[in-house]
Protein backbone atom coordinates (compact mmCIF):
# COMPACT_ATOMS: atom_id res chain seq x y z
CA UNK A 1 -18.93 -6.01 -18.78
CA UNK A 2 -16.98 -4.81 -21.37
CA UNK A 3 -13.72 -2.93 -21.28
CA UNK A 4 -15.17 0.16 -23.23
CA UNK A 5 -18.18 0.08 -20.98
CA UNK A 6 -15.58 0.07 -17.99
CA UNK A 7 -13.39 2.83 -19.70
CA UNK A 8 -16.46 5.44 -19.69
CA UNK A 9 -17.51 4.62 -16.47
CA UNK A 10 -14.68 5.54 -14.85
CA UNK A 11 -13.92 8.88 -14.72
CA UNK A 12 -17.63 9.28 -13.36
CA UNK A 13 -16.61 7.11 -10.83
CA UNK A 14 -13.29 8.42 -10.20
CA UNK A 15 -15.95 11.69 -9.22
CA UNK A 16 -18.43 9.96 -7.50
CA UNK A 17 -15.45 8.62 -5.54
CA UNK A 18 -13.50 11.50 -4.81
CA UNK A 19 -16.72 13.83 -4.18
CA UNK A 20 -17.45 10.93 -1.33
CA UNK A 21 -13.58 11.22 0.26
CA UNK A 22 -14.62 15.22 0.24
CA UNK A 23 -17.71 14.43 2.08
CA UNK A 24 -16.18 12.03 4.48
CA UNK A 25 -12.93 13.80 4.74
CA UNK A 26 -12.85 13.39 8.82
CA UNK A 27 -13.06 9.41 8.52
CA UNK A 28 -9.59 10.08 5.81
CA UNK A 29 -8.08 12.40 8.81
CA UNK A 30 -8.80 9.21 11.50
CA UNK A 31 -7.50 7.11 9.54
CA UNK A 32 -4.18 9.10 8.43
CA UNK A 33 -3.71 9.01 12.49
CA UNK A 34 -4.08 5.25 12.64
CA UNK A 35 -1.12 5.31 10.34
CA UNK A 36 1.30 7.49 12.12
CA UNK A 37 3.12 3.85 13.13
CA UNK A 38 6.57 5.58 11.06
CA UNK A 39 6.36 8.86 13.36
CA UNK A 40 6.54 6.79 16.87
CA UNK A 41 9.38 4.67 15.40
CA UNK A 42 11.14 7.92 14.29
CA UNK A 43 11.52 9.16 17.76
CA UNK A 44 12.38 5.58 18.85
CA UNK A 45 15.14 5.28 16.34
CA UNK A 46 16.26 8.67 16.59
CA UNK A 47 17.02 8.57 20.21
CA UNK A 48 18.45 5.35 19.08
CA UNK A 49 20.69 6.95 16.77
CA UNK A 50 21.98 10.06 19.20
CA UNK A 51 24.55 6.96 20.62
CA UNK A 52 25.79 6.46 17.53
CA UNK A 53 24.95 5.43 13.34
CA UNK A 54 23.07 2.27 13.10
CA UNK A 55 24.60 0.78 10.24
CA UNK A 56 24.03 3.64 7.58
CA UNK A 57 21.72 5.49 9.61
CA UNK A 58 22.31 8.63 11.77
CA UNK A 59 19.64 10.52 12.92
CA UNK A 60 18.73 12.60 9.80
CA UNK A 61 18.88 9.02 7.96
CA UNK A 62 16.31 7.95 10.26
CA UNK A 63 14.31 11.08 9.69
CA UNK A 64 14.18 10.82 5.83
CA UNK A 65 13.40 6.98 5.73
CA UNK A 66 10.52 6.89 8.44
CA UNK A 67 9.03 9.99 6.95
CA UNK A 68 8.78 8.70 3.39
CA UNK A 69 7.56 5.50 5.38
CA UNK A 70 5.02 8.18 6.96
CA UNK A 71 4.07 8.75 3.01
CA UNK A 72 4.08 5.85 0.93
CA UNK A 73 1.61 4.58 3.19
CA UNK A 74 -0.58 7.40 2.65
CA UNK A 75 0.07 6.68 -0.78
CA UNK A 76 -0.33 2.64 -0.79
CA UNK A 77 -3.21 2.12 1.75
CA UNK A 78 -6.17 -0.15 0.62
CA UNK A 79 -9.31 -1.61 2.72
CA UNK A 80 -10.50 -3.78 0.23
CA UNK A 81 -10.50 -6.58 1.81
CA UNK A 82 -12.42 -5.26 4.93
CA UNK A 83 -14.97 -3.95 2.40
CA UNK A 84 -15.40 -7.06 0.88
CA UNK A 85 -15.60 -9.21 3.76
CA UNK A 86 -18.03 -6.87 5.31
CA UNK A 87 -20.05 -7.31 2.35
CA UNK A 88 -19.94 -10.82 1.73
CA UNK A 89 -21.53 -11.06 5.26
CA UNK A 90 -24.19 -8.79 4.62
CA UNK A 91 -24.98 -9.82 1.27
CA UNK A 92 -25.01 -6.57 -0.69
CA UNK A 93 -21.82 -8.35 -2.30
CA UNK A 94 -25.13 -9.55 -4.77
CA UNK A 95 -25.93 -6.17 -5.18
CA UNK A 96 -22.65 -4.75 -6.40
CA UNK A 97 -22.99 -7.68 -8.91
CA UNK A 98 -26.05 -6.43 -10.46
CA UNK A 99 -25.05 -3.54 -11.78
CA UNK A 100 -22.59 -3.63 -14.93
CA UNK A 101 -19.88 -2.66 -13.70
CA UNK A 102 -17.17 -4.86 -11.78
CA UNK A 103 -16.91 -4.92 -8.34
CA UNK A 104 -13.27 -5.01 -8.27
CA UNK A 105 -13.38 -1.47 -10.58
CA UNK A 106 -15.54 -0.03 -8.07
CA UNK A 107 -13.35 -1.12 -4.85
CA UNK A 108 -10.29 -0.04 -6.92
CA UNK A 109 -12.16 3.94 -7.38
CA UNK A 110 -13.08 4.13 -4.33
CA UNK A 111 -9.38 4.06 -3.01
CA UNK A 112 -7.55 5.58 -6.00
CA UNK A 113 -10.70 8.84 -5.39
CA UNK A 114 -8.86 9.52 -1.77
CA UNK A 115 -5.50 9.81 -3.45
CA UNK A 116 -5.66 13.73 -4.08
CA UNK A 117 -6.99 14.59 -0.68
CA UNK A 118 -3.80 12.23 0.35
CA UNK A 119 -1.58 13.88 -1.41
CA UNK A 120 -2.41 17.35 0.55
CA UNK A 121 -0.78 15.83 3.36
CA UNK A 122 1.93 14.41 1.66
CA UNK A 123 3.58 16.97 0.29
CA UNK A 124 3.90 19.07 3.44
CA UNK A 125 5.50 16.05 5.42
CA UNK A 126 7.96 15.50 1.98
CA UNK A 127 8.64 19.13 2.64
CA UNK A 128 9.61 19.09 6.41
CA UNK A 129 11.56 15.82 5.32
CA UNK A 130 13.72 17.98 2.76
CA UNK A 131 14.16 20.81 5.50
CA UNK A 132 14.65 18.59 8.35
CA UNK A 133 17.33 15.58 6.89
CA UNK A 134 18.45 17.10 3.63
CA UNK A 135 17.13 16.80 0.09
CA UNK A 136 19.24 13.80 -0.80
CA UNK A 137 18.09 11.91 2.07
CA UNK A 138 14.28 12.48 1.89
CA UNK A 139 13.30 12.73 -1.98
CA UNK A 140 15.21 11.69 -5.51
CA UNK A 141 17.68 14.22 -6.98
CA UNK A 142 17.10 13.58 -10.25
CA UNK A 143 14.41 13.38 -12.81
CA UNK A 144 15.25 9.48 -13.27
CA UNK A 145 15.20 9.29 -9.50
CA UNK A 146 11.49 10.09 -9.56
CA UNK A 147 10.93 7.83 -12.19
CA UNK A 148 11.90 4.43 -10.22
CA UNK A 149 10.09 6.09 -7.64
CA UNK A 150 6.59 6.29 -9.58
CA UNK A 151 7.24 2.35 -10.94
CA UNK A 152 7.59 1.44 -7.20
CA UNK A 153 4.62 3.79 -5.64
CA UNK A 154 2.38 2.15 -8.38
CA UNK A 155 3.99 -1.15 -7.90
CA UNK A 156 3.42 -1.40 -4.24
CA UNK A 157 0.03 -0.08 -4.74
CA UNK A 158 -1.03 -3.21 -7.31
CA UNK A 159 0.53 -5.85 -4.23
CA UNK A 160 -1.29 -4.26 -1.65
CA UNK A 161 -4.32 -4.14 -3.66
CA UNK A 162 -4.37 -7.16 -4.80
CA UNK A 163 -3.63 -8.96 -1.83
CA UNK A 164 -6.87 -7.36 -0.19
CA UNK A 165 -8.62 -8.97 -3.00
CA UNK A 166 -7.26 -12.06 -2.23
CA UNK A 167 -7.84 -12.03 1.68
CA UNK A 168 -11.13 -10.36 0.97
CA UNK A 169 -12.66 -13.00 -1.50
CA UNK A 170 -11.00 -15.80 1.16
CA UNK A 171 -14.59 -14.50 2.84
CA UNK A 172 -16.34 -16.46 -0.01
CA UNK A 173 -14.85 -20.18 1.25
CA UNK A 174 -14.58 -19.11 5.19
CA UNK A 175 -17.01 -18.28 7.53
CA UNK A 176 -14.45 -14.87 8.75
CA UNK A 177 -11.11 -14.35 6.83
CA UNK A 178 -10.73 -11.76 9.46
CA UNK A 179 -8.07 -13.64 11.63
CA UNK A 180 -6.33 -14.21 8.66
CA UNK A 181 -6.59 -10.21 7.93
CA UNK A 182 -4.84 -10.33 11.32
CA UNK A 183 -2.33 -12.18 10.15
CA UNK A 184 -1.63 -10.20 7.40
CA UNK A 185 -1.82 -6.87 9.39
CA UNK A 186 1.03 -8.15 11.65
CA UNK A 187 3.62 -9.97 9.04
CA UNK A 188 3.04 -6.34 6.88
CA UNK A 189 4.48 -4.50 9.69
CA UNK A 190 7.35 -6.57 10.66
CA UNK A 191 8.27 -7.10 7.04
CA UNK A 192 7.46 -4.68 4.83
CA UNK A 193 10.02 -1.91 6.16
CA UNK A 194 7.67 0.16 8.06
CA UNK A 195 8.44 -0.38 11.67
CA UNK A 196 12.27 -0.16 10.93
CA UNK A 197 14.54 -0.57 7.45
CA UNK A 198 14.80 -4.30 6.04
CA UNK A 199 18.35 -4.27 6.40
CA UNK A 200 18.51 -4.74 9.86
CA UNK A 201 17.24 -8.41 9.54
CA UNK A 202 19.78 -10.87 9.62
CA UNK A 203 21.38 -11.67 6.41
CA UNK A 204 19.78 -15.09 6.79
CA UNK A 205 15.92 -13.66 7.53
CA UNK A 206 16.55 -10.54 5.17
CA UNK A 207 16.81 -13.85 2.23
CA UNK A 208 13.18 -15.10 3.09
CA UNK A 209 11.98 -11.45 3.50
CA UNK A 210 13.56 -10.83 -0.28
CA UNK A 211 10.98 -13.56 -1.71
CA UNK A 212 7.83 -12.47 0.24
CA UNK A 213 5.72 -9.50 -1.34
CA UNK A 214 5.65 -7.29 2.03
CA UNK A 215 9.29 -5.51 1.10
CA UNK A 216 8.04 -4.12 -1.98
CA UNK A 217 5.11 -2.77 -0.66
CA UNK A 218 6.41 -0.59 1.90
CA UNK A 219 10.51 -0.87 1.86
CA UNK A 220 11.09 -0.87 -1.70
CA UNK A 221 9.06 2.59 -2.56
CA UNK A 222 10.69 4.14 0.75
CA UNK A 223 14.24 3.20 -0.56
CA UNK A 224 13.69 4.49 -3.99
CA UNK A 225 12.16 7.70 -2.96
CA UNK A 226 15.43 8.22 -0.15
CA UNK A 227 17.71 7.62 -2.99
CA UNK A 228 19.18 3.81 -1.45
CA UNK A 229 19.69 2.47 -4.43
CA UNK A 230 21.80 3.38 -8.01
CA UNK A 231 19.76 2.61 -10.78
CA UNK A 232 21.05 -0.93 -11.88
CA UNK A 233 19.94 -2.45 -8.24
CA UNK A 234 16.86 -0.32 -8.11
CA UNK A 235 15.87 -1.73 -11.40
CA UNK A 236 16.37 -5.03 -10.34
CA UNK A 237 14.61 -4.62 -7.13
CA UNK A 238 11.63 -3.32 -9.05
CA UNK A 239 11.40 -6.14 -11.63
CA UNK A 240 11.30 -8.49 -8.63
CA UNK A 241 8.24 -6.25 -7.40
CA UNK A 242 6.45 -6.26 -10.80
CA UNK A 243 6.97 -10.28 -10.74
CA UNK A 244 4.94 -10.23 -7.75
CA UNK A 245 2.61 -7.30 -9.22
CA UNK A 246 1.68 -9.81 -12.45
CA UNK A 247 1.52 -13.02 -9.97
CA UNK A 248 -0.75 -11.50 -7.49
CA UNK A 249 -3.03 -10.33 -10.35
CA UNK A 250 -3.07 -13.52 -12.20
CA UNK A 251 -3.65 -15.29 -8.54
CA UNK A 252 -6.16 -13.00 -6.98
CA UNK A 253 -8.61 -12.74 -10.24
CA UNK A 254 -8.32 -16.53 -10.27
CA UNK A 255 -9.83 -16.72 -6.70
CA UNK A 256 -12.17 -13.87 -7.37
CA UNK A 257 -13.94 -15.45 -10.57
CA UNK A 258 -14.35 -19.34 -8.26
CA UNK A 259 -15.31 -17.50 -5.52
CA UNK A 260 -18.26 -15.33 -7.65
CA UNK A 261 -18.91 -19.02 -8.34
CA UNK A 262 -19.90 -20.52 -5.63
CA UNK A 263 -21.02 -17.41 -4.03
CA UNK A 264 -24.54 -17.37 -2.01
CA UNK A 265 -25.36 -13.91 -0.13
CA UNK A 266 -26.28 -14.27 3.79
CA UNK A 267 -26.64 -12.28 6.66
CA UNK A 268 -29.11 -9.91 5.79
């Protein structure tokens, strides 16, 4: 597959893709309430937060950060790797490799295709957010604001991504990576930011936390788009995130191409 072959292909599958997330719009709307994790913590930190701040959150604090949390995971979500487990046991992985396109472009379309329909809900929760904590609390003030914001949404999109590529193609050397999907699943919510802000970790716990991927994912775009950082540390932060953008890219393709390798369809 070449990259010009890929580069025509895909805004016919960016349709394809996005007339499918039309079609199956009520599967988006179940799964945009499996994610509404950020609203129950809202109300848990908020009542929290009526006894007093909790470090630099008050209750409007609260409101802007778990709402944004609410959004970025809109924004971020991938089930790659379900996909391509699920496939690897049925064996239409071999299928997918027939045809001359690459799998991983077609898993990637298929998720950036639900980003508009996304986005519809999005904006109206960014927009309560403004009313509800305050502009400077819920979105960037400034055109450079947004910026960092946009290298972080992308960022954490490329981790989370990639890392379903990775514990996806894990399905070509195990009988079930699903346990280790598990896995996954659970550190991503206690790490990433999205069940409460990073910076209530012990100083100690918030050092390992700084060298694992799960913080830029979900913490780092939240932070950025809540205005947490000025714009030397936010840089910083996001070169740290890009470092684990290019790793998990160079990692995950490497595991992809030896596991095409020794791949053998079964299951049906």
């Amino acid at each position: 597959m070449s990259l010009r072959t890929s580069l025509k292909a895909l805004p016919t599958m960016l349709r394809i893709g996005f007339s499918e997330a039309v079609a199956y719009r009520a599967e988006m709307v179940i799964w945009v309430l499996a994610t509404t994790m950020p609203l129950i913590m809202l109300a848990l930190w908020s009542a929290v937060a009526r006894g007093g701040a909790v470090g630099r959150f008050g209750q409007a604090e609260f409101t802007g950060y778990f709402l944004a949390a609410f959004c970025v995971r809109q924004m971020t979500s991938s089930w790659v790797a379900w996909l391509v487990s699920y496939e690897v046991k049925q064996g239409t992985l071999a299928m997918r490799l027939l045809r001359p396109i690459s799998p991983l472009l077609a898993y990637a379309t298929e998720v950036l295709a639900g980003i508009p329909l996304r986005v519809a809900i999005v904006l109206p929760v960014l927009g309560i957010s403004v009313w509800a904590a305050g502009a400077e609390r819920a979105v960037p003030t400034s055109l450079g604001g947004w910026g960092l914001f946009a290298l972080g949404i992308v960022g954490a999109w490329l981790i989370t991504f990639y890392l379903n590529v990775l514990l996806g193609t894990l399905s070509l050397f195990l009988e079930s990576s699903q346990k280790l999907m598990e896995v996954y699943m659970v550190l991503f919510f206690v790490c990433s930011g999205y069940m409460f802000p990073v910076e209530f970790f012990p100083p100690g716990v918030r050092t390992v936390i700084e060298w694992l991927p799960f913080r830029y994912q979900m913490g780092l775009p939240v932070e950025l788009l809540t205005g947490a950082h000025g714009a030397r540390e936010a840089w910083a932060l996001l070169g740290a995130q890009w470092a684990w953008v290019a790793g998990l890219g160079v990692v995950s393709m490497a595991v992809w191409r030896r596991g095409l390798a020794r791949f053998a369809a079964f299951g049906g």
